[in-house]
Protein backbone atom coordinates (compact mmCIF):
# COMPACT_ATOMS: atom_id res chain seq x y z
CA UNK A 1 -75.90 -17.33 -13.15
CA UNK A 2 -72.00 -16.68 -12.96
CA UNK A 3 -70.67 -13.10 -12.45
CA UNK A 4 -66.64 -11.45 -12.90
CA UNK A 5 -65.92 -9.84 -10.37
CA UNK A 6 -62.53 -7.39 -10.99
CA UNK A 7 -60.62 -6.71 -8.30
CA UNK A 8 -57.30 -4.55 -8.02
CA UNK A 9 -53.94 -6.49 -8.07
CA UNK A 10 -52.92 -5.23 -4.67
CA UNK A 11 -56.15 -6.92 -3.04
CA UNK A 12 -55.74 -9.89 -5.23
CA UNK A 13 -52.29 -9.96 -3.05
CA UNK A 14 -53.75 -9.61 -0.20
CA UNK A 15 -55.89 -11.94 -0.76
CA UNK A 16 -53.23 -14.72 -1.64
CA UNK A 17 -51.65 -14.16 1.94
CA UNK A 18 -54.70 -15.47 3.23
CA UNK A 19 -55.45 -18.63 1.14
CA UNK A 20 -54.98 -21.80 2.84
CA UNK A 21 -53.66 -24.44 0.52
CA UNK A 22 -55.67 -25.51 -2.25
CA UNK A 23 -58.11 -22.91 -1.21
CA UNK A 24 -59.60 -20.36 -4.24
CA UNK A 25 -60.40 -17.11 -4.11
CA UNK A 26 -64.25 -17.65 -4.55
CA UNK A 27 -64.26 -20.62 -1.43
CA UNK A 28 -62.48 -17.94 0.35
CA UNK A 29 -64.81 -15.11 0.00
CA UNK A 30 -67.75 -17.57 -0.05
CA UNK A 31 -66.68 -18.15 4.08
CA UNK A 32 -66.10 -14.43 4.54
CA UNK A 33 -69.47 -13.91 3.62
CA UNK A 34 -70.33 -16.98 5.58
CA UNK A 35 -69.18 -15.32 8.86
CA UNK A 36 -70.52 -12.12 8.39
CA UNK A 37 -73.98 -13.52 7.80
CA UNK A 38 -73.40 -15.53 10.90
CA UNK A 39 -72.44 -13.28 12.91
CA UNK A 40 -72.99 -10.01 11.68
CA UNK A 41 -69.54 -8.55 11.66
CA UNK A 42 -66.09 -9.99 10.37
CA UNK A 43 -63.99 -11.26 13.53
CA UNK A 44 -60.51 -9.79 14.23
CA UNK A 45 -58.24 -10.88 16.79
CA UNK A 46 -57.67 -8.85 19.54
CA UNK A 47 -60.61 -6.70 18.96
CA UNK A 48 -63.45 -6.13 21.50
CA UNK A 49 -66.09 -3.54 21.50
């Protein structure tokens, strides 16, 4: 089953700065959501708890 999902044209921009080349926005979130299943929280450099 295929869903739209509408999202804001400021985090569509954000969004694109992110993208590697040739890379969509549904591969992208796909290995967001990847990570956090992984690991249970999204990593961000510099950041320790």
């Amino acid at each position: 089953m295929t869903y739209t999902l509408e999202i804001s044209d400021d985090l569509k921009e954000r969004l694109d700065g992110h993208l590697e080349e040739d890379e969509s926005h549904e591969e992208f979130i796909a290995e967001l959501l990847s990570m956090y299943e992984t690991e249970g929280t999204f990593l961000q450099e510099g950041y320790s708890e």
